[in-house]
Every structure is written in structure tokens, then in C-alpha cells.
C-alpha atoms as a PDB file:
ATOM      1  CA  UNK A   1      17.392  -6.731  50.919  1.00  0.00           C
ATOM      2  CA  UNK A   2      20.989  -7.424  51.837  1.00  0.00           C
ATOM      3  CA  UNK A   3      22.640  -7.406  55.442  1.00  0.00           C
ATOM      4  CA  UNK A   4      23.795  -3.461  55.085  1.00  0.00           C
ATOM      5  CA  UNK A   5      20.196  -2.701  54.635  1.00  0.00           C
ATOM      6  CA  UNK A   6      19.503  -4.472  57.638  1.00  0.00           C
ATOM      7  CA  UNK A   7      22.453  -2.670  59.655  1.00  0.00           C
ATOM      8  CA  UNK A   8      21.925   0.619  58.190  1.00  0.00           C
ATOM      9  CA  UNK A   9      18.314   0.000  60.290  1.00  0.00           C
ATOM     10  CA  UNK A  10      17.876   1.974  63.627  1.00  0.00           C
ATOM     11  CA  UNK A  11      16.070  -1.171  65.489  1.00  0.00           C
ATOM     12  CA  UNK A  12      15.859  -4.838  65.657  1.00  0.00           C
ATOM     13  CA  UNK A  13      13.839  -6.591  63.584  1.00  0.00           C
ATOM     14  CA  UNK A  14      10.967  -9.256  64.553  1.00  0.00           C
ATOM     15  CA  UNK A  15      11.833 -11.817  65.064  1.00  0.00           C
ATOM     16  CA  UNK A  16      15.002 -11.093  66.353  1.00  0.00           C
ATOM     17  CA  UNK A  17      17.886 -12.964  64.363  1.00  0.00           C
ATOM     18  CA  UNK A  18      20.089 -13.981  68.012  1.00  0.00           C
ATOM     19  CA  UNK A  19      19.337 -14.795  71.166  1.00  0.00           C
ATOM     20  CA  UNK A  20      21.408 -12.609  73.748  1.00  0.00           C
ATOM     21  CA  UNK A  21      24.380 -13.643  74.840  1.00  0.00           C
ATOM     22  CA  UNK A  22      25.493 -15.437  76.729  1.00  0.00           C
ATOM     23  CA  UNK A  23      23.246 -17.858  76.479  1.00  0.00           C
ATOM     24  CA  UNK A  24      23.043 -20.314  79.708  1.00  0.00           C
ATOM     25  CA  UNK A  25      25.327 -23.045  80.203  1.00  0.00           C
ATOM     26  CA  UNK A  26      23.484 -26.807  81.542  1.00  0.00           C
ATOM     27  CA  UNK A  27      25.207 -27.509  85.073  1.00  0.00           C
ATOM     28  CA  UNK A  28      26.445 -30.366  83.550  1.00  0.00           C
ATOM     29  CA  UNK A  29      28.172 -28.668  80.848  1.00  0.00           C
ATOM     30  CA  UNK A  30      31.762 -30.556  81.477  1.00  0.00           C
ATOM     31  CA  UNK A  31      30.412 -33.813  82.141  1.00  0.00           C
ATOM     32  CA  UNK A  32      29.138 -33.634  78.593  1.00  0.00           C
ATOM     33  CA  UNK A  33      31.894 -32.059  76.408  1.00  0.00           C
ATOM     34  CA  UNK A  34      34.091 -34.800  77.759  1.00  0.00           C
ATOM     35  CA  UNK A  35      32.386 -38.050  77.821  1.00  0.00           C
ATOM     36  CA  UNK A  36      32.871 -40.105  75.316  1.00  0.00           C
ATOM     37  CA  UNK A  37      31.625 -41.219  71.662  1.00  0.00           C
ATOM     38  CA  UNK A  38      29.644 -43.899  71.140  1.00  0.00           C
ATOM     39  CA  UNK A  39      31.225 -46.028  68.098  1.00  0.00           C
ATOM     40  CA  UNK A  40      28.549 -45.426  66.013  1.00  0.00           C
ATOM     41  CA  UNK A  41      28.618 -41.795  66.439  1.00  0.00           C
ATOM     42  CA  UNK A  42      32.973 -42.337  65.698  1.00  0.00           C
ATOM     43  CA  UNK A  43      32.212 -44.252  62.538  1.00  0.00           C
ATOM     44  CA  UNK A  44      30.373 -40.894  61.455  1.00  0.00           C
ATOM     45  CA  UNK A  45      32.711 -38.870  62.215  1.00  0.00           C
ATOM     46  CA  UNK A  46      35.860 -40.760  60.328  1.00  0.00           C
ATOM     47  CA  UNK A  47      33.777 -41.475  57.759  1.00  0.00           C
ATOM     48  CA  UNK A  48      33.378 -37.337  57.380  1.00  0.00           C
ATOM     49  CA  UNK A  49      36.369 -36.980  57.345  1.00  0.00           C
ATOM     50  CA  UNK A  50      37.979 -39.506  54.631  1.00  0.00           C
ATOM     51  CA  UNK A  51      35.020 -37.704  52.949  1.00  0.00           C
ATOM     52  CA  UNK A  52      36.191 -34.825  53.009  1.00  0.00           C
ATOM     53  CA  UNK A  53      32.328 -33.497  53.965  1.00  0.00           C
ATOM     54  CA  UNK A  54      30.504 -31.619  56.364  1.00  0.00           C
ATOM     55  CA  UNK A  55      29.031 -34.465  59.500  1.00  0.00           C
ATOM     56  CA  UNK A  56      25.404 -35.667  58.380  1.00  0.00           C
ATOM     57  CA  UNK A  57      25.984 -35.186  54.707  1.00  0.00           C
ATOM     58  CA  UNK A  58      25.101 -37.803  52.790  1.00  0.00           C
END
């Protein structure tokens, strides 16, 4: 069945589809978002790019 079956449903489902938000942040939440890449991990990431493909695709 499609998603307005699933809406047009009075309850949740199991197993439930998202976790409730929000969802906990680490403590260390900054520290992480803005250290920075390793070069292998840039090389992926320009290589996506001139790709023109989703990161990880082969």
C-alpha cells in the first residue's frame, strides 16, 4: 500500500518509521561539524563532484 494508506491510518505502525524528535545532540557536536577533512576523505568529495554523483557511488 502507498503512503495515503498509511496516513489515512488512526495509529503508528510497528516498527515505527522515525525516531522522535529531536533526537540528542553528542556534547561534542561543534567540535565535530568543524574539524577538518582528512585528504582522503577531500579527494572523495571533489571527485563527487566533477562526477556529478551522489558521495560513495561508484
Amino acid at each position: 500500500m502507498g503512503s495515503l494508506y498509511r496516513w489515512s491510518q488512526n495509529r503508528e505502525p510497528l516498527p515505527r518509521l522515525l525516531s522522535p524528535c529531536p533526537s540528542p545532540r553528542s556534547p561534542n557536536l561543534l567540535g565535530r561539524v568543524n574539524e577538518p577533512l582528512e585528504d582522503k576523505e577531500f579527494g572523495h568529495i571533489q571527485l563527487s563532484i566533477r562526477r556529478h554523483s551522489l558521495l560513495g557511488m561508484p
